[in-house]
PDB file of N, CA and C in Angstrom:
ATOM      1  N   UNK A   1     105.231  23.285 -19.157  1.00  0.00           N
ATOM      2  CA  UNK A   1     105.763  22.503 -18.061  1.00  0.00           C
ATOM      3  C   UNK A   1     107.248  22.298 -18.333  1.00  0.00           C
ATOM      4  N   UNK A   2     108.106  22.589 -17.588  1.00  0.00           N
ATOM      5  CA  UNK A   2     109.538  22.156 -17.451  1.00  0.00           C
ATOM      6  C   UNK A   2     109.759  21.241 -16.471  1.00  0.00           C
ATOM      7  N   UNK A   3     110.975  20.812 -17.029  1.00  0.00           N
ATOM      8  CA  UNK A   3     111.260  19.761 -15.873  1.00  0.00           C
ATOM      9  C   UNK A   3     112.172  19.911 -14.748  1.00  0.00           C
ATOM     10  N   UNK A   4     112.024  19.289 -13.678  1.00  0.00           N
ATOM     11  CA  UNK A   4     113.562  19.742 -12.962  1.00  0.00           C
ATOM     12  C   UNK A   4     113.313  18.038 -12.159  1.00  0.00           C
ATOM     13  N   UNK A   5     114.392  17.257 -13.000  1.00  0.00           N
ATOM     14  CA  UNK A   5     114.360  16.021 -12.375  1.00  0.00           C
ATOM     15  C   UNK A   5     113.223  15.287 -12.523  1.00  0.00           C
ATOM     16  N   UNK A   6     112.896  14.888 -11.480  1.00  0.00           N
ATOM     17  CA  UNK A   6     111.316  13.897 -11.372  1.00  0.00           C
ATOM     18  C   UNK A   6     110.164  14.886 -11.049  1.00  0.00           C
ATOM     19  N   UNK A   7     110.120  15.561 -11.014  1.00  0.00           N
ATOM     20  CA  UNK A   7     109.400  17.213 -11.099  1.00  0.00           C
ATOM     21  C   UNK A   7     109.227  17.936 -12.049  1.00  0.00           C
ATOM     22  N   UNK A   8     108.587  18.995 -11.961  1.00  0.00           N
ATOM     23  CA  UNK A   8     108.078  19.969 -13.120  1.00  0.00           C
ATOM     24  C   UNK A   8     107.955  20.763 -12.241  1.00  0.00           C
ATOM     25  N   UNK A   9     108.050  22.229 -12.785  1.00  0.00           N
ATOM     26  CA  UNK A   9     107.510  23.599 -12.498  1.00  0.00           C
ATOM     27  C   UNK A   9     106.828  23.776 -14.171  1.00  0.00           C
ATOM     28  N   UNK A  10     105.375  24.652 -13.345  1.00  0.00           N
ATOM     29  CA  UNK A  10     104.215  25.027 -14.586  1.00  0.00           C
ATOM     30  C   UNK A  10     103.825  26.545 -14.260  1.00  0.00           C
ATOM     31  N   UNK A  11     103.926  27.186 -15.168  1.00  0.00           N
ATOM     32  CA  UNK A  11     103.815  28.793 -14.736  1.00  0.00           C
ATOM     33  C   UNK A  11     102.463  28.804 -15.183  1.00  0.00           C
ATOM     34  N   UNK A  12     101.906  29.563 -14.244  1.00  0.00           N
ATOM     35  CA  UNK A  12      99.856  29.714 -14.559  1.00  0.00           C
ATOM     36  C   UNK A  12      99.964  30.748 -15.121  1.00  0.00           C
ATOM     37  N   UNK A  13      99.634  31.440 -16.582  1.00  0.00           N
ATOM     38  CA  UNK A  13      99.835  32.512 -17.418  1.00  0.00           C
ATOM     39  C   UNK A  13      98.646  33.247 -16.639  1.00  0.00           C
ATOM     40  N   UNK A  14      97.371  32.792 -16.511  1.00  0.00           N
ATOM     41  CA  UNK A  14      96.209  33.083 -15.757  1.00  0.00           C
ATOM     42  C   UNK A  14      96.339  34.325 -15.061  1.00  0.00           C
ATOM     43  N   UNK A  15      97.540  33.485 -14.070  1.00  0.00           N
ATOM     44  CA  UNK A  15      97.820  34.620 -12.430  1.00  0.00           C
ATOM     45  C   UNK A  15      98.988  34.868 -12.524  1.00  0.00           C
ATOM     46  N   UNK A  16      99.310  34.532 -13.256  1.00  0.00           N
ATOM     47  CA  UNK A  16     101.447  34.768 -12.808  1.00  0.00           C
ATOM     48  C   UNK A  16     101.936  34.099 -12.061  1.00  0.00           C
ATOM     49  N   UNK A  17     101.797  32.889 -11.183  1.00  0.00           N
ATOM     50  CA  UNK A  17     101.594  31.669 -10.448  1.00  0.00           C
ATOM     51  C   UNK A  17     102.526  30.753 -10.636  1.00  0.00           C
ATOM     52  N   UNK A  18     103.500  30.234 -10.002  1.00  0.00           N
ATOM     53  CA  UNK A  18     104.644  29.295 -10.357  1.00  0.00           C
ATOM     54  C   UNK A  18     104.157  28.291  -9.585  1.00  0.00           C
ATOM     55  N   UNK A  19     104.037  27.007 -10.019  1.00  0.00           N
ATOM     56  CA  UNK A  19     103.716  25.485  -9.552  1.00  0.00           C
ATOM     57  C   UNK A  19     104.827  24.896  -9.829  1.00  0.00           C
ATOM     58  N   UNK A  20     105.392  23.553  -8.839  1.00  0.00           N
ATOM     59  CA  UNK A  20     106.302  22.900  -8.787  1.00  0.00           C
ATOM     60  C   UNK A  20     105.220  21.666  -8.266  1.00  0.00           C
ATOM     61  N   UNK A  21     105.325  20.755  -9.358  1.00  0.00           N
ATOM     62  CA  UNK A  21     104.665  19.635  -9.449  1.00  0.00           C
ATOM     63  C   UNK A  21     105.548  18.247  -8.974  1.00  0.00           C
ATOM     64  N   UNK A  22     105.009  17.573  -7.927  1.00  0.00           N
ATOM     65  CA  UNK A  22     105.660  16.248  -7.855  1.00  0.00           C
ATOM     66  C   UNK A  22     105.868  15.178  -8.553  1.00  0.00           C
ATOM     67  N   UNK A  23     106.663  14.019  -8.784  1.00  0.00           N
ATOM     68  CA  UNK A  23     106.638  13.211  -9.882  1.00  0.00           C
ATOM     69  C   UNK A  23     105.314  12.562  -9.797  1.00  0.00           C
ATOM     70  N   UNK A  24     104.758  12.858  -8.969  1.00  0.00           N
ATOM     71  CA  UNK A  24     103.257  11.704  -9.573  1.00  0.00           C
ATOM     72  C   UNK A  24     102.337  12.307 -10.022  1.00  0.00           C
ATOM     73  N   UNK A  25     102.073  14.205  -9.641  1.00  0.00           N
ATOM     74  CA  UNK A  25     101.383  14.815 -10.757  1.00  0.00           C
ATOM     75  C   UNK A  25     102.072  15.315 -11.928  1.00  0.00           C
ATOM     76  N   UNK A  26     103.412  14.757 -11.879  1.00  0.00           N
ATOM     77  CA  UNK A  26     103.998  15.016 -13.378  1.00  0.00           C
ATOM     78  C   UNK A  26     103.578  13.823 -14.281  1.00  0.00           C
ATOM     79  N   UNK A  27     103.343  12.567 -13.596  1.00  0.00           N
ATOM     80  CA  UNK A  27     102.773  11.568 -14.441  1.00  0.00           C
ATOM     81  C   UNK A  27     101.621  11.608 -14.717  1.00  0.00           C
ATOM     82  N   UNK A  28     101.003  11.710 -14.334  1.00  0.00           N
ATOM     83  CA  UNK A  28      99.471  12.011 -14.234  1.00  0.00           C
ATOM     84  C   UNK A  28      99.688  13.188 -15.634  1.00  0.00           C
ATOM     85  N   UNK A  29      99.682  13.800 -15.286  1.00  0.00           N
ATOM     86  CA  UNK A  29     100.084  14.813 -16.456  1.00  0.00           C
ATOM     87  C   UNK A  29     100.617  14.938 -17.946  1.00  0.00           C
ATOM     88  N   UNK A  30     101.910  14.308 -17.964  1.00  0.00           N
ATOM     89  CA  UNK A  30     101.626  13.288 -19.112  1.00  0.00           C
ATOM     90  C   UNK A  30     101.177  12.481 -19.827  1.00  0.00           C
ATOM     91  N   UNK A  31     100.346  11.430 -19.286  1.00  0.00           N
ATOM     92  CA  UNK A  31      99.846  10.519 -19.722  1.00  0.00           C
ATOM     93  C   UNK A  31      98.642  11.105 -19.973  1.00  0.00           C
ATOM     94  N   UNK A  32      98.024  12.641 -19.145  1.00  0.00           N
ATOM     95  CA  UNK A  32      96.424  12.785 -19.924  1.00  0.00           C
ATOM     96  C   UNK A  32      97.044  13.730 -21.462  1.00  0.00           C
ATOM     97  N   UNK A  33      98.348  14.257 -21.085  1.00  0.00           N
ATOM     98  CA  UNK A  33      98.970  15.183 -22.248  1.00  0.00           C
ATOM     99  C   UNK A  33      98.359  13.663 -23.582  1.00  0.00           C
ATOM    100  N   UNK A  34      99.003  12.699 -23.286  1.00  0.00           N
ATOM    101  CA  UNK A  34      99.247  11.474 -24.429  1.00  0.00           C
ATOM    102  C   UNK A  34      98.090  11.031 -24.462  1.00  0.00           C
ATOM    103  N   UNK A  35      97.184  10.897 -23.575  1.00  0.00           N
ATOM    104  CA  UNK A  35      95.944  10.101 -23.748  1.00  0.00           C
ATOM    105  C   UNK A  35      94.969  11.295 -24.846  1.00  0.00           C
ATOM    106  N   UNK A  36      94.762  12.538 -24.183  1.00  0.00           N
ATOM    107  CA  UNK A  36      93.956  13.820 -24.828  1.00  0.00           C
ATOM    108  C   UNK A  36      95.158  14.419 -26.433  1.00  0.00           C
ATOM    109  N   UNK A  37      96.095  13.757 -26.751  1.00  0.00           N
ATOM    110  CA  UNK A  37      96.281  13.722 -27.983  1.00  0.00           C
ATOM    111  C   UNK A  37      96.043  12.816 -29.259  1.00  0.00           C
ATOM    112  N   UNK A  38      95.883  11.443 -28.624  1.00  0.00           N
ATOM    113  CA  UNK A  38      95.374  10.588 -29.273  1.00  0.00           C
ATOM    114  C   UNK A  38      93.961  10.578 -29.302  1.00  0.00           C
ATOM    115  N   UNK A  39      93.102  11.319 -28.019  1.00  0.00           N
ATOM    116  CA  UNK A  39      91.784  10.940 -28.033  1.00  0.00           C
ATOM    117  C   UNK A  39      90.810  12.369 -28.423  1.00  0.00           C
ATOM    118  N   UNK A  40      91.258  13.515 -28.323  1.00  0.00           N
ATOM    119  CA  UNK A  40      90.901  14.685 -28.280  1.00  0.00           C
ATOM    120  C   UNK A  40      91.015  14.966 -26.461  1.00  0.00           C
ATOM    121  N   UNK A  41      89.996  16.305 -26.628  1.00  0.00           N
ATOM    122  CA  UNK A  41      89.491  16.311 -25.359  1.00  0.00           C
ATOM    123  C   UNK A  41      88.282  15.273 -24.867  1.00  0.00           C
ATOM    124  N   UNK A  42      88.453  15.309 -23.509  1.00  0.00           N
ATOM    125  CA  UNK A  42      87.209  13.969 -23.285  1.00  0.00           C
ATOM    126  C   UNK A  42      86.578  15.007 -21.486  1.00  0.00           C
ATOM    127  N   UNK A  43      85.739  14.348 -21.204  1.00  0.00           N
ATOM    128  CA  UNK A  43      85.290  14.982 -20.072  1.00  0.00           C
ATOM    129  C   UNK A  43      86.235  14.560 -18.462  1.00  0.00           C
ATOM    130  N   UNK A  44      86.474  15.825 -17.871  1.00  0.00           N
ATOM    131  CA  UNK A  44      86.760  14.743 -16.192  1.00  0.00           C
ATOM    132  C   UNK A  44      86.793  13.606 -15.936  1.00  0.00           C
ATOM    133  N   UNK A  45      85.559  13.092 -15.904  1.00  0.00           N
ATOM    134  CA  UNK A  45      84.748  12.087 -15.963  1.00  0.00           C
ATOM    135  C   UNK A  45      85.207  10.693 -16.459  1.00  0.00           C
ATOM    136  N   UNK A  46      85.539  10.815 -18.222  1.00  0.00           N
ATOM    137  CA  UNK A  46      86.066   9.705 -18.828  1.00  0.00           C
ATOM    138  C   UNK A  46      87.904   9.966 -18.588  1.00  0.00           C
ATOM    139  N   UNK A  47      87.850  10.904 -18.303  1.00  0.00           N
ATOM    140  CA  UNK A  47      90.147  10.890 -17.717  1.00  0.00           C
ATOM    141  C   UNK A  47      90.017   9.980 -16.461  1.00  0.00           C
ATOM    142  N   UNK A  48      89.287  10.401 -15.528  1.00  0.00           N
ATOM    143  CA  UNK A  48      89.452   9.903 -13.924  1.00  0.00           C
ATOM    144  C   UNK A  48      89.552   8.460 -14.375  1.00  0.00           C
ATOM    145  N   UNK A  49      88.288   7.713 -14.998  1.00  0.00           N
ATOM    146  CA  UNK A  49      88.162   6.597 -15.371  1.00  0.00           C
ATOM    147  C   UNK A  49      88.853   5.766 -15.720  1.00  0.00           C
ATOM    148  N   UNK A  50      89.778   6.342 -16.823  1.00  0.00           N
ATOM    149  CA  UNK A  50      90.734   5.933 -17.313  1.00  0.00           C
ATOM    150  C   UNK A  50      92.036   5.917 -16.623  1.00  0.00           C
ATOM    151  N   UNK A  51      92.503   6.519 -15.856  1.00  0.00           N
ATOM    152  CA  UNK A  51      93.114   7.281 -15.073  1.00  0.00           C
ATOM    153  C   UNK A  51      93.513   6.174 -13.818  1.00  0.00           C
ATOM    154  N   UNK A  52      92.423   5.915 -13.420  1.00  0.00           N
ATOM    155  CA  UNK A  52      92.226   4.990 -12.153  1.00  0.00           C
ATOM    156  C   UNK A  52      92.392   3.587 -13.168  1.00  0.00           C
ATOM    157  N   UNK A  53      92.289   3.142 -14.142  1.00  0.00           N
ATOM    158  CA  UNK A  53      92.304   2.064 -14.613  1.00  0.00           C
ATOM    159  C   UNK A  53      93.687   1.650 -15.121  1.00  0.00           C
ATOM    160  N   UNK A  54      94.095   2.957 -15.817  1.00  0.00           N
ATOM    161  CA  UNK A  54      95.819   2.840 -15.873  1.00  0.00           C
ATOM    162  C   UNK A  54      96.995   2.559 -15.161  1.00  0.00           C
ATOM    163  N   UNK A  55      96.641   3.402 -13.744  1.00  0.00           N
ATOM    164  CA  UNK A  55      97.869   4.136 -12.632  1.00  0.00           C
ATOM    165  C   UNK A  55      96.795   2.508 -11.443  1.00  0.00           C
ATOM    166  N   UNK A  56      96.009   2.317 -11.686  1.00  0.00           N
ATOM    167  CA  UNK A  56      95.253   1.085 -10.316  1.00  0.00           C
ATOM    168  C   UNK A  56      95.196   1.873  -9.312  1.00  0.00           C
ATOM    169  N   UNK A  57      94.534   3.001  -9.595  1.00  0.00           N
ATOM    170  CA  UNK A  57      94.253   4.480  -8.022  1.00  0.00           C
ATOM    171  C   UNK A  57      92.648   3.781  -7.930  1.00  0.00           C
ATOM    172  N   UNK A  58      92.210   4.002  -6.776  1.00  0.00           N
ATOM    173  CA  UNK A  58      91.034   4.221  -5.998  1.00  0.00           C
ATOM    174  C   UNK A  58      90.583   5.616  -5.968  1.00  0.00           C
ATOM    175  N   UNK A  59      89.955   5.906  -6.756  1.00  0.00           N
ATOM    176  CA  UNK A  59      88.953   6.888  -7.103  1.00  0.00           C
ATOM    177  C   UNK A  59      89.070   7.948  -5.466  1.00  0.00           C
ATOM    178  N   UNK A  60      88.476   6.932  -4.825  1.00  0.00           N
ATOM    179  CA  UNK A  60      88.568   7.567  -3.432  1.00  0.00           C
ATOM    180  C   UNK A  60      89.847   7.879  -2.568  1.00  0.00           C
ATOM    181  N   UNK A  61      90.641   7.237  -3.108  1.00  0.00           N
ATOM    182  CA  UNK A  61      91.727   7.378  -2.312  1.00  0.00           C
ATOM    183  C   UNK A  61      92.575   8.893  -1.716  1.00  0.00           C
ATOM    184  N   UNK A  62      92.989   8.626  -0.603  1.00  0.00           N
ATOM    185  CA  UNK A  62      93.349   9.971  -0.445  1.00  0.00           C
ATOM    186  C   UNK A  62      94.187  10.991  -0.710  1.00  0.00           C
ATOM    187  N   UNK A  63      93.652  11.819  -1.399  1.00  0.00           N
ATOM    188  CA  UNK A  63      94.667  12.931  -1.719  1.00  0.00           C
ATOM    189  C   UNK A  63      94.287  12.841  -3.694  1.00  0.00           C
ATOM    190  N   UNK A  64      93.879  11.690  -4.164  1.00  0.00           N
ATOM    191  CA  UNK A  64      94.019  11.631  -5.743  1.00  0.00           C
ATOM    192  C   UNK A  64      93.200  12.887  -6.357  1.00  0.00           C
ATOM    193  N   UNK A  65      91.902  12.866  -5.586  1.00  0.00           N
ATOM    194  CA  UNK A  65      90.902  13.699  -6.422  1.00  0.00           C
ATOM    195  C   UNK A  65      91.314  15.751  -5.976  1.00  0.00           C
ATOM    196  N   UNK A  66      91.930  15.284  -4.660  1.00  0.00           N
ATOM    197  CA  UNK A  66      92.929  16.959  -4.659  1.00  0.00           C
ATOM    198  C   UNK A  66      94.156  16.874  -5.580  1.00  0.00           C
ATOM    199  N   UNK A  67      94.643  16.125  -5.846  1.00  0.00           N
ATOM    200  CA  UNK A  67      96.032  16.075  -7.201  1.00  0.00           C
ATOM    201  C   UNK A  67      95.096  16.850  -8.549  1.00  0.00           C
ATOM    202  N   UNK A  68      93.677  15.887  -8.742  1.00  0.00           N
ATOM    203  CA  UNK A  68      93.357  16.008 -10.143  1.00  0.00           C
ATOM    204  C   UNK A  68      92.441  17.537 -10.333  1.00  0.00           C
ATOM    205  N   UNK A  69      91.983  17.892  -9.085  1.00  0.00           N
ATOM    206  CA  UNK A  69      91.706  19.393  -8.670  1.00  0.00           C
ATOM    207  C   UNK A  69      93.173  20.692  -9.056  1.00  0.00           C
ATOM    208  N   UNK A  70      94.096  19.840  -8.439  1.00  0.00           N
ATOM    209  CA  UNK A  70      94.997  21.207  -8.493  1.00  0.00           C
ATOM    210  C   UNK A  70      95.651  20.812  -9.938  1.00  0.00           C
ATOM    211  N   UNK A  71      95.451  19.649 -10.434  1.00  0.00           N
ATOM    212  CA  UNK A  71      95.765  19.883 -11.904  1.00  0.00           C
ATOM    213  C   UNK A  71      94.894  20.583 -12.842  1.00  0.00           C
ATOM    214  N   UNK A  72      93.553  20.470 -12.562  1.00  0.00           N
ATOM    215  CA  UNK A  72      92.502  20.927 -13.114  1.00  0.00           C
ATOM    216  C   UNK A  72      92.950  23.054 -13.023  1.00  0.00           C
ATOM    217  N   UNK A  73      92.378  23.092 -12.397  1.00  0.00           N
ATOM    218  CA  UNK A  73      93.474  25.157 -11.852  1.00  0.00           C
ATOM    219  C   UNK A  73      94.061  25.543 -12.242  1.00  0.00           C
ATOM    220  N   UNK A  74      95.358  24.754 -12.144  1.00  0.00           N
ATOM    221  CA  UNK A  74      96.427  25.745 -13.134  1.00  0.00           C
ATOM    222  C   UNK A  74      96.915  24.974 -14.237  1.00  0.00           C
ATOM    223  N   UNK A  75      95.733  24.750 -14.748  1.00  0.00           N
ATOM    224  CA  UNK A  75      95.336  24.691 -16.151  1.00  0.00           C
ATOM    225  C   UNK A  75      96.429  23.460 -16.920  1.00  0.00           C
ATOM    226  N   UNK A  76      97.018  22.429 -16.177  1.00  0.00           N
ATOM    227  CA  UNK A  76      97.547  21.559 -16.655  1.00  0.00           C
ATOM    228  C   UNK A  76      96.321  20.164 -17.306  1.00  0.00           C
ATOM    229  N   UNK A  77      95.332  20.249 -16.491  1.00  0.00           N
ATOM    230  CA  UNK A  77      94.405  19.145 -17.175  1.00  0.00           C
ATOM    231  C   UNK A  77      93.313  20.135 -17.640  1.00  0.00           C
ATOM    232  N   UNK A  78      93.035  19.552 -18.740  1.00  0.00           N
ATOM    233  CA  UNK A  78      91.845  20.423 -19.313  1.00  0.00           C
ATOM    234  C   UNK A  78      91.282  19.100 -19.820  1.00  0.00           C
ATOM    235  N   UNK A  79      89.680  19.598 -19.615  1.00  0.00           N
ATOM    236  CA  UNK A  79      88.899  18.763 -20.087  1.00  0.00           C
ATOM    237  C   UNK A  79      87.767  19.729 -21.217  1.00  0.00           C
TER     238      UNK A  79
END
């Protein structure tokens, strides 16, 4: 991930795929970078959790669980 400002671009080695990430899936992104270094890997499941408890997101809310999808893809969140 590089940065450009309050943004990131993430190249998907996968596909050859250039992503330009907004500052709120650049945060999101960091913080599972910092959370999954202190904790290991953990499942979807226990990130979202945590996730929504950190940032005060609604699980449901719209658009969060497509952020944590297209982070999930090109391979920025791994669980």
């Amino acid at each position: 991930m590089r940065r450009l400002g309050d943004a990131a671009v993430v190249f998907d080695g996968r596909n050859g795929q250039t992503h330009v990430l907004p500052p709120e899936a650049v945060a999101v992104a960091d913080w599972v970078a910092e959370f999954q270094q202190l904790n290991g890997r953990v499942s979807i499941e226990v990130l979202n959790a945590r996730l929504c408890e950190e940032f005060g997101i609604d699980e449901y809310a719209t658009g969060y669980r497509d952020l944590l999808n297209m982070l999930q893809e090109i391979g920025v969140l791994r669980a």
